[in-house]
C-alpha atoms as a PDB file:
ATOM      1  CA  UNK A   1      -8.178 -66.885 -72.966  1.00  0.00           C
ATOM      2  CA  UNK A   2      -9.914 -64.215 -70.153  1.00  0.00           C
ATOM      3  CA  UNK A   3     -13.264 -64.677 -69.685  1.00  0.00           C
ATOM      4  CA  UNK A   4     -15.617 -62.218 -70.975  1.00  0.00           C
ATOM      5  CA  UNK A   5     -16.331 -59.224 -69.105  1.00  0.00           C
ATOM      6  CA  UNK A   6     -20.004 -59.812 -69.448  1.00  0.00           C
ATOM      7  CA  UNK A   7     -19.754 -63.267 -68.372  1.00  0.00           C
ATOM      8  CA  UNK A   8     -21.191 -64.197 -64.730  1.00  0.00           C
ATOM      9  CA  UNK A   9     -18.990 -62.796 -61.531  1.00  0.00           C
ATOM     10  CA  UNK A  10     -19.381 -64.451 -57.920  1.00  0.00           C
ATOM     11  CA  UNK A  11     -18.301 -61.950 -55.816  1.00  0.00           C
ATOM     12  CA  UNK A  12     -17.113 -63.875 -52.159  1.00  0.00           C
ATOM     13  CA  UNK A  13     -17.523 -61.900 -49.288  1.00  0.00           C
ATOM     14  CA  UNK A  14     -15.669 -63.520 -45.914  1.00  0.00           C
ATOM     15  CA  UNK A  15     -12.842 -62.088 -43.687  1.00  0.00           C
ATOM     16  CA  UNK A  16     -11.105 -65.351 -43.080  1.00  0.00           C
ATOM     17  CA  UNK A  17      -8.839 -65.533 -45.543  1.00  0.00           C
ATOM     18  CA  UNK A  18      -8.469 -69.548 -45.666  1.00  0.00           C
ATOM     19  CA  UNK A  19     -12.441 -69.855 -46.713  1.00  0.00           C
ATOM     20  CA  UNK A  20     -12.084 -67.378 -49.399  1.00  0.00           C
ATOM     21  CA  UNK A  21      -8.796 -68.790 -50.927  1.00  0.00           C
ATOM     22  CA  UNK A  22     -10.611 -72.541 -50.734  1.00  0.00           C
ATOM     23  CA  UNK A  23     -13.925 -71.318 -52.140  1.00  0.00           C
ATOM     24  CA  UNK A  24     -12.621 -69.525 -55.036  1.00  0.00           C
ATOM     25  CA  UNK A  25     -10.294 -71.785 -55.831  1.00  0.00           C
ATOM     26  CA  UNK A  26     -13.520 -74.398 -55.684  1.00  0.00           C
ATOM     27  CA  UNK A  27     -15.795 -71.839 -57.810  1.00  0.00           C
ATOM     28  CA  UNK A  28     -13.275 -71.354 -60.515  1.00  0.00           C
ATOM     29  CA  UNK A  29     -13.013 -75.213 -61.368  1.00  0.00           C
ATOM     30  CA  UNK A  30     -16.306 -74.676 -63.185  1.00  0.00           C
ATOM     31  CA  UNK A  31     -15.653 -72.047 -65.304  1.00  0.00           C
ATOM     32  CA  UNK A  32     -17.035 -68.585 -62.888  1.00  0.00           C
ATOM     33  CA  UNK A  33     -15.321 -65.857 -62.361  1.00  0.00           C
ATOM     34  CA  UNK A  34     -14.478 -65.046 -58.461  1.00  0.00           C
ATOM     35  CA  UNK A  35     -13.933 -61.710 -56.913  1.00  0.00           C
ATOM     36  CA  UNK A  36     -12.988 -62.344 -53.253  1.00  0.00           C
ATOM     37  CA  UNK A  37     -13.702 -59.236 -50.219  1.00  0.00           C
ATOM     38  CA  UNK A  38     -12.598 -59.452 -47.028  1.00  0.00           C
ATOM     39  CA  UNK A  39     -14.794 -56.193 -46.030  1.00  0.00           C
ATOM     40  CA  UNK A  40     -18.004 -55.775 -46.747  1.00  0.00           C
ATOM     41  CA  UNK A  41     -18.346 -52.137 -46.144  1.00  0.00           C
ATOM     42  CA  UNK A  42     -15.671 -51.990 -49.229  1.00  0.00           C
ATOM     43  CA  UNK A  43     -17.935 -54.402 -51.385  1.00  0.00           C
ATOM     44  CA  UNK A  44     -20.920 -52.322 -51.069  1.00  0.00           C
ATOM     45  CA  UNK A  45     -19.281 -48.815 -51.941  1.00  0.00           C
ATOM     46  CA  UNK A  46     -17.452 -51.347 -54.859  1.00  0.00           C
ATOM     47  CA  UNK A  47     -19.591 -53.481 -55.843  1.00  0.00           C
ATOM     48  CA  UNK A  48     -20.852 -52.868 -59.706  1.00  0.00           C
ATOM     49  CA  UNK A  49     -24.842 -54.202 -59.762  1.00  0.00           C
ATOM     50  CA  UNK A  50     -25.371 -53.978 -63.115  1.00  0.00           C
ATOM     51  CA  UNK A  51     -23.003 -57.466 -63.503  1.00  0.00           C
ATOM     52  CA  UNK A  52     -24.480 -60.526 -64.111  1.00  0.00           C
ATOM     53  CA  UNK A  53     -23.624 -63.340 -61.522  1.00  0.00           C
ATOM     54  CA  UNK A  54     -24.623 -64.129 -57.844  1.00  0.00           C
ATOM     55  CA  UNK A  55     -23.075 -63.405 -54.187  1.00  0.00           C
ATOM     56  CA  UNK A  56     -21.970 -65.373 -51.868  1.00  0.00           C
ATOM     57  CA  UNK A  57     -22.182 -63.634 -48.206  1.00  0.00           C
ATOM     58  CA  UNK A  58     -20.924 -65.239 -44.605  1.00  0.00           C
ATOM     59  CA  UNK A  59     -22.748 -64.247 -42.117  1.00  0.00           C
ATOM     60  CA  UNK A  60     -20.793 -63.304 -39.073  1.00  0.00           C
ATOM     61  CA  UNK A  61     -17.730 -61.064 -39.948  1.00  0.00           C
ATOM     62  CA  UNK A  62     -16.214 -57.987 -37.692  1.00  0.00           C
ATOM     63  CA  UNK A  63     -18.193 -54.318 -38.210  1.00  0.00           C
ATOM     64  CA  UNK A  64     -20.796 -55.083 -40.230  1.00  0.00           C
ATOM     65  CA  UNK A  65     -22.859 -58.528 -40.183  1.00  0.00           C
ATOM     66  CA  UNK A  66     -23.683 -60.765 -43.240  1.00  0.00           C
ATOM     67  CA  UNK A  67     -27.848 -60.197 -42.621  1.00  0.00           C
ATOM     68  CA  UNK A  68     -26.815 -55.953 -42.463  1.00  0.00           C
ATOM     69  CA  UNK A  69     -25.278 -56.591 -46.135  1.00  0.00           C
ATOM     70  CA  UNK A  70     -27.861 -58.218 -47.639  1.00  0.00           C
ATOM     71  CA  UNK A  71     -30.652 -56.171 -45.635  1.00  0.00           C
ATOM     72  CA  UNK A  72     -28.488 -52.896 -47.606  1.00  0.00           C
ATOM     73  CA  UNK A  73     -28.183 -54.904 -50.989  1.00  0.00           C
ATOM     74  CA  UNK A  74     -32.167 -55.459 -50.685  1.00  0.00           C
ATOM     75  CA  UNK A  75     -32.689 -51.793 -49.972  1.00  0.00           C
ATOM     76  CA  UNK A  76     -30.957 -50.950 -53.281  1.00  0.00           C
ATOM     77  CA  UNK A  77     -32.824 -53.074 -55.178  1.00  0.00           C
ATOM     78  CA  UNK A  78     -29.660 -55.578 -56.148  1.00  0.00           C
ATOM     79  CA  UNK A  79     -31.093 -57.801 -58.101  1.00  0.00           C
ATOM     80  CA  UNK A  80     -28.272 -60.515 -57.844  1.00  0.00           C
ATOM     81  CA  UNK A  81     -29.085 -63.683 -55.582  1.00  0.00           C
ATOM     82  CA  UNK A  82     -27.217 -64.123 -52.556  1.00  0.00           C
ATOM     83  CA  UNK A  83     -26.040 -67.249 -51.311  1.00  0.00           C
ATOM     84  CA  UNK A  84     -25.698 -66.966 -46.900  1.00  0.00           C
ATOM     85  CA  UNK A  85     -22.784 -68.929 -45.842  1.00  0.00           C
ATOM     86  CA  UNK A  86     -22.980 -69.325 -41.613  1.00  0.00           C
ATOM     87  CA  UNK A  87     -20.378 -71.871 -39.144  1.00  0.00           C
ATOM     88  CA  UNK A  88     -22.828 -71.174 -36.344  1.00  0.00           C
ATOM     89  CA  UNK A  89     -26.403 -72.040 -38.340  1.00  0.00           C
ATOM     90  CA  UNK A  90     -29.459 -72.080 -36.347  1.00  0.00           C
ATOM     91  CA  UNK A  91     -33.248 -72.199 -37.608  1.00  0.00           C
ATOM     92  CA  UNK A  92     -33.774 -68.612 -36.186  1.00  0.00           C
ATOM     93  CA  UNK A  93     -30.733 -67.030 -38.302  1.00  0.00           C
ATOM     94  CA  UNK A  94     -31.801 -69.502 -41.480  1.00  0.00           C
ATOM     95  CA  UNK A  95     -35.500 -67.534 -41.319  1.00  0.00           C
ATOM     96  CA  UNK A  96     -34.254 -64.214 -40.532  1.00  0.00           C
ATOM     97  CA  UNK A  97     -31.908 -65.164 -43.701  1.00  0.00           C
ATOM     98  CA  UNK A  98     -34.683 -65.968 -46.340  1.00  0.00           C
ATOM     99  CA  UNK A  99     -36.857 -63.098 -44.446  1.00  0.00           C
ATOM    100  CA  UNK A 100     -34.227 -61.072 -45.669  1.00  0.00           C
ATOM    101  CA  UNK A 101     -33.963 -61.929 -49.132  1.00  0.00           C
ATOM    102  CA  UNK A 102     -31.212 -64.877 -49.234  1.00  0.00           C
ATOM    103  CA  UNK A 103     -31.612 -67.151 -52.316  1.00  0.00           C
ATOM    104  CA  UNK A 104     -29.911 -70.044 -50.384  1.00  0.00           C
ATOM    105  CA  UNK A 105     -28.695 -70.764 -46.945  1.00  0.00           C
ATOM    106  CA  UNK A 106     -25.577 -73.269 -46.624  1.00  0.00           C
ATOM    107  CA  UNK A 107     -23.704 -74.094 -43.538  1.00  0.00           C
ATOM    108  CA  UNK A 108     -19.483 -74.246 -43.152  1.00  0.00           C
ATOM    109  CA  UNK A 109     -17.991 -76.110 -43.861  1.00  0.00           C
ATOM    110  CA  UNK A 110     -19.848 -76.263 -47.502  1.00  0.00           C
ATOM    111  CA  UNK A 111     -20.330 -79.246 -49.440  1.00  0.00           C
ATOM    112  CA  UNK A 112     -18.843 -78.475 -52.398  1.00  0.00           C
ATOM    113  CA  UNK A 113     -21.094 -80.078 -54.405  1.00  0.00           C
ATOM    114  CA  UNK A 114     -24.063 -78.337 -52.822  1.00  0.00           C
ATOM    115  CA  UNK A 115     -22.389 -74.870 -53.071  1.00  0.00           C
ATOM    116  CA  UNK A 116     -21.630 -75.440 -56.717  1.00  0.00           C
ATOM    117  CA  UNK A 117     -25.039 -77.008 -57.901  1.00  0.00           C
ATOM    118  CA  UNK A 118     -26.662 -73.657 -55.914  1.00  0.00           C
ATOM    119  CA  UNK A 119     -24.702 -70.702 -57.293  1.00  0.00           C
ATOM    120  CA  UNK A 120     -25.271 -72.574 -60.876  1.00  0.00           C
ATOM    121  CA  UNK A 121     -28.859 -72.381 -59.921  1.00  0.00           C
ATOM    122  CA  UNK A 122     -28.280 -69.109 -59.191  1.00  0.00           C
ATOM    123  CA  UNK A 123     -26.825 -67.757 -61.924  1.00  0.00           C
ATOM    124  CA  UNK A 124     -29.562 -69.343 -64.314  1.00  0.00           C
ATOM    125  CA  UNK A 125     -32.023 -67.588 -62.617  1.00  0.00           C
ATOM    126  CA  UNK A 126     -30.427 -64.201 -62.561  1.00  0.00           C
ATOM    127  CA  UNK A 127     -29.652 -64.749 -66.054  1.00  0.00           C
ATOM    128  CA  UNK A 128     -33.302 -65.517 -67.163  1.00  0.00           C
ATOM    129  CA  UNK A 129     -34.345 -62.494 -65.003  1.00  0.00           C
ATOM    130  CA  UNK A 130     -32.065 -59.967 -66.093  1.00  0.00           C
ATOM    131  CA  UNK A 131     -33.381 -61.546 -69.897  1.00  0.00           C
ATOM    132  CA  UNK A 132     -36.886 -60.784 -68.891  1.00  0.00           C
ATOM    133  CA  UNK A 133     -36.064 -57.612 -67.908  1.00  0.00           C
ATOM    134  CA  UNK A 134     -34.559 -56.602 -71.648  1.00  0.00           C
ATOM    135  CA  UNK A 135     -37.109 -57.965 -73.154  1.00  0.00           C
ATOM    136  CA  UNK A 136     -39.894 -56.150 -71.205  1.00  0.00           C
ATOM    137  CA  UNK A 137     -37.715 -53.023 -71.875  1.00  0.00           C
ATOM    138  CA  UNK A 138     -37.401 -53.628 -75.238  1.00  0.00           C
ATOM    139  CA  UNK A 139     -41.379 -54.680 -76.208  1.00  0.00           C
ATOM    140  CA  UNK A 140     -42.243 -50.956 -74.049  1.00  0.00           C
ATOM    141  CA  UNK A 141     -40.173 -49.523 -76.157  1.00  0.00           C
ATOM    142  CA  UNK A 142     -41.973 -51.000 -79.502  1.00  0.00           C
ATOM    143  CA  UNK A 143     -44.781 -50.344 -78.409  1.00  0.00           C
ATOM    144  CA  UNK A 144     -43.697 -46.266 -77.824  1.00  0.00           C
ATOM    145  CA  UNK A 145     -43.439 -46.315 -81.440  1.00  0.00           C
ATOM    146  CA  UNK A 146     -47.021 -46.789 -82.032  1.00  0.00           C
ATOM    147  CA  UNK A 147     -49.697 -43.844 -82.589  1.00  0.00           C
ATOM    148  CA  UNK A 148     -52.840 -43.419 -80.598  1.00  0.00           C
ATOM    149  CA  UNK A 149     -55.018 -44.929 -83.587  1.00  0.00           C
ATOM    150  CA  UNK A 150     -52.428 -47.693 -83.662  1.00  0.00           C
ATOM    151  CA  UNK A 151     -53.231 -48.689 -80.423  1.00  0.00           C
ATOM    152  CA  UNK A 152     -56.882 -48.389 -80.718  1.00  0.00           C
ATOM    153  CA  UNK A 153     -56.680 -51.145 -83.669  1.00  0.00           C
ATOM    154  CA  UNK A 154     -54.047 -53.238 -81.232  1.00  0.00           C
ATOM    155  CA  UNK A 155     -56.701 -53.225 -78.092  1.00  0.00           C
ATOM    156  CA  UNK A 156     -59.370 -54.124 -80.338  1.00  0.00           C
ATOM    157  CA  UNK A 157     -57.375 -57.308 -82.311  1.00  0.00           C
ATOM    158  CA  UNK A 158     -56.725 -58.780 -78.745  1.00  0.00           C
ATOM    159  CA  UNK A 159     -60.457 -58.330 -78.059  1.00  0.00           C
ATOM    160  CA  UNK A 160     -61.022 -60.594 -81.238  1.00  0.00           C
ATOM    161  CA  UNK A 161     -62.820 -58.337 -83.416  1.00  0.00           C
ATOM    162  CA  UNK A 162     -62.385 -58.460 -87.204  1.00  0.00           C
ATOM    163  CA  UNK A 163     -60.834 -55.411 -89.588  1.00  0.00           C
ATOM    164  CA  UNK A 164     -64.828 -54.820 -90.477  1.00  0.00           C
ATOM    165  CA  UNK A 165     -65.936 -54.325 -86.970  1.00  0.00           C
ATOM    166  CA  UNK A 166     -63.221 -52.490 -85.972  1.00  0.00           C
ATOM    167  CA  UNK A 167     -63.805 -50.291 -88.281  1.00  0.00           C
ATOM    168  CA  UNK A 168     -67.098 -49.495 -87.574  1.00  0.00           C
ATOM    169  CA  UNK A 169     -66.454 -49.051 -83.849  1.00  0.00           C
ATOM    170  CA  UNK A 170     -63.373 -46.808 -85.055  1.00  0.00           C
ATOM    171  CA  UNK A 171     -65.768 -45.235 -88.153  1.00  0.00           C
ATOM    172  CA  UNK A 172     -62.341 -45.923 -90.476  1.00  0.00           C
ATOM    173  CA  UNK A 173     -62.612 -47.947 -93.823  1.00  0.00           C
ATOM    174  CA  UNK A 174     -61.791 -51.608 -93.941  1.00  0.00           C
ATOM    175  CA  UNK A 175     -58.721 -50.167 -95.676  1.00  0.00           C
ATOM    176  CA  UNK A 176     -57.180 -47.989 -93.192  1.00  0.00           C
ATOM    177  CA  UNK A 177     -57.375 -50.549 -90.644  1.00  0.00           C
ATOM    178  CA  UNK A 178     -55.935 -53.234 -92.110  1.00  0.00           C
ATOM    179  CA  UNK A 179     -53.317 -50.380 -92.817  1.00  0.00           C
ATOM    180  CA  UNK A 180     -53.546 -49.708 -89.181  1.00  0.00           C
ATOM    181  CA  UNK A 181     -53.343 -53.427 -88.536  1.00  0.00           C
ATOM    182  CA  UNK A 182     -50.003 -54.101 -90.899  1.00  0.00           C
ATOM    183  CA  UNK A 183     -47.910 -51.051 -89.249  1.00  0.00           C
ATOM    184  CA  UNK A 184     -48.331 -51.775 -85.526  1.00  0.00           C
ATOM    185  CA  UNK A 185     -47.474 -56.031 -86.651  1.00  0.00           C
ATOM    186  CA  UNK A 186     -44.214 -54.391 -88.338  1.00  0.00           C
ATOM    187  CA  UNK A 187     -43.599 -51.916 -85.606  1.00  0.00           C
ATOM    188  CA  UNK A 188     -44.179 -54.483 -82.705  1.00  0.00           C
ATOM    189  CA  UNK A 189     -42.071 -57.120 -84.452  1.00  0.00           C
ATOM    190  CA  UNK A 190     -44.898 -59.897 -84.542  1.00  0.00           C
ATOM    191  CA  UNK A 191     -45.132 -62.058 -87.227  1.00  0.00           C
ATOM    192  CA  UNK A 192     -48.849 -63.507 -86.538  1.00  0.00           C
ATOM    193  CA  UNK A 193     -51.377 -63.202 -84.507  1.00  0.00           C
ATOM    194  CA  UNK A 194     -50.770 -65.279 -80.844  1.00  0.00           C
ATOM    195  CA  UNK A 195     -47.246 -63.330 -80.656  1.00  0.00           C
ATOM    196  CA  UNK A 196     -48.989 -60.139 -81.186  1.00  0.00           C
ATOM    197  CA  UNK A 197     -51.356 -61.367 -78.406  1.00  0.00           C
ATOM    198  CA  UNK A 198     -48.671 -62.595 -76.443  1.00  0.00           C
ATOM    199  CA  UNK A 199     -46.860 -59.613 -76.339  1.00  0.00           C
ATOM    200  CA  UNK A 200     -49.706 -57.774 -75.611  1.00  0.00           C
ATOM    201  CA  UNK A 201     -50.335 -59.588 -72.466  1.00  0.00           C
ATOM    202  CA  UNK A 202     -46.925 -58.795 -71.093  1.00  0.00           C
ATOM    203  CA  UNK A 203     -47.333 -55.391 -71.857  1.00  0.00           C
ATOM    204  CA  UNK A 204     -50.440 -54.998 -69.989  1.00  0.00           C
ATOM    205  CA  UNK A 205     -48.564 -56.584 -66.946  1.00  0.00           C
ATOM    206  CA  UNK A 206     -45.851 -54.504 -67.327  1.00  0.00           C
ATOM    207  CA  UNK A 207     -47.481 -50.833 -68.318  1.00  0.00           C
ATOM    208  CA  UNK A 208     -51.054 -49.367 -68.374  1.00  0.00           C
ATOM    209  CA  UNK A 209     -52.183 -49.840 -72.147  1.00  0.00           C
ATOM    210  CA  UNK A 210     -55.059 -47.762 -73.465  1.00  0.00           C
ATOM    211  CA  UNK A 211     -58.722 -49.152 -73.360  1.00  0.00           C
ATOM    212  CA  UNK A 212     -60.742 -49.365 -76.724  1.00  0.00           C
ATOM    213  CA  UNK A 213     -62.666 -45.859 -77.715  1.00  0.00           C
ATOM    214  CA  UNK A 214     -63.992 -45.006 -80.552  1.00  0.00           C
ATOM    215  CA  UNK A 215     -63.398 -41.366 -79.670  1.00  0.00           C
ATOM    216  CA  UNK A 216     -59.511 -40.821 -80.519  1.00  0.00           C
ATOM    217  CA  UNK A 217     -58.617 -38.674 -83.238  1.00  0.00           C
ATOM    218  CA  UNK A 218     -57.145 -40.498 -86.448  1.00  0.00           C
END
């Protein structure tokens, strides 16, 4: 059976030939997909971003170095870790690596072990990120759905008032804003009151939400 196309992708990124043939093979034996480069300049005119998965980058290869990639990958705002794989490691290049961006730093030849056990690592993390970022996407665009007054009632629930005072502070009846109060629950998905909050907190971190007024037109 193929893999999925949406399931994780190492792309491998060496020009010696033996090293890329050994590490895929090695990658592959639990279950990840490879794509192997030998030029980087043809991996980063290539190279699709939107995959999930991790990259795994030597350092020291003919026109273009390994820190140059990852310093152009960085500028793009790739969000896939990169794994730096070096034969000539030193603490100066391991800084400038991590400076740089580099999720991990391994020297060659790599213990397997420690290569696998880091791009797993890897992958779980870009995973859970790229999952954060859907969500986030997702509760902004929930909360698009909501009208002004809507979010009036919202900001005032996460201050803790009750229907009665926000309705005085919003001169509604009781009525309308427990209204109010059951259309932005429905609209924002929530199902009680700490994931309303909950998602409100992420929201504020992720957009500016509007302030209580009592000013806003119905």
């Amino acid at each position: 059976m193929n893999a999925s196309p949406q399931s994780p992708l190492i792309h491998l990124i060496d020009d010696d030939a033996a090293v890329r043939d050994g590490l895929a093979l090695l990658i592959g034996t639990v279950g990840l997909r490879v794509q192997t480069w030998d030029d980087p300049q043809a991996f980063l005119a290539q190279f699709d971003r939107r995959g999930i998965g991790a990259i795994v980058l030597d350092v020291r290869m003919p026109g273009i170095s390994g820190l140059a990639v990852l310093e152009n990958l960085v500028a793009q705002g790739v969000d896939q870790p990169v794994l730096m794989l070096t034969g000539h490691g030193t603490v100066e290049l391991c800084r400038r690596a991590f400076k740089a961006g580099a999720a991990e730093f391994l020297e060659k030849p790599v213990d397997d072990e420690q290569l696998i056990e880091a791009l797993q690592a890897a992958v779980r993390q870009h995973v859970r990120s790229r999952e954060r970022v859907h969500g986030d996407q997702a509760a902004r665009e929930r909360f698009a759905q909501l009208s002004v007054r809507e979010r009036e009632v919202l900001a005032f629930i996460v201050e803790g008032l009750t229907n009665k005072a926000i309705a005085r502070r919003l001169d509604l009846s009781p009525r309308t804003v427990e209204t109010h109060r059951a259309h932005l629950f429905a609209k924002l998905e929530c199902e009680s009151l700490a994931q309303l909050i909950r998602g409100y907190a992420a929201l504020v971190e992720a957009l500016p939400l509007p302030l209580p007024s009592g000013g806003a037109g119905r």
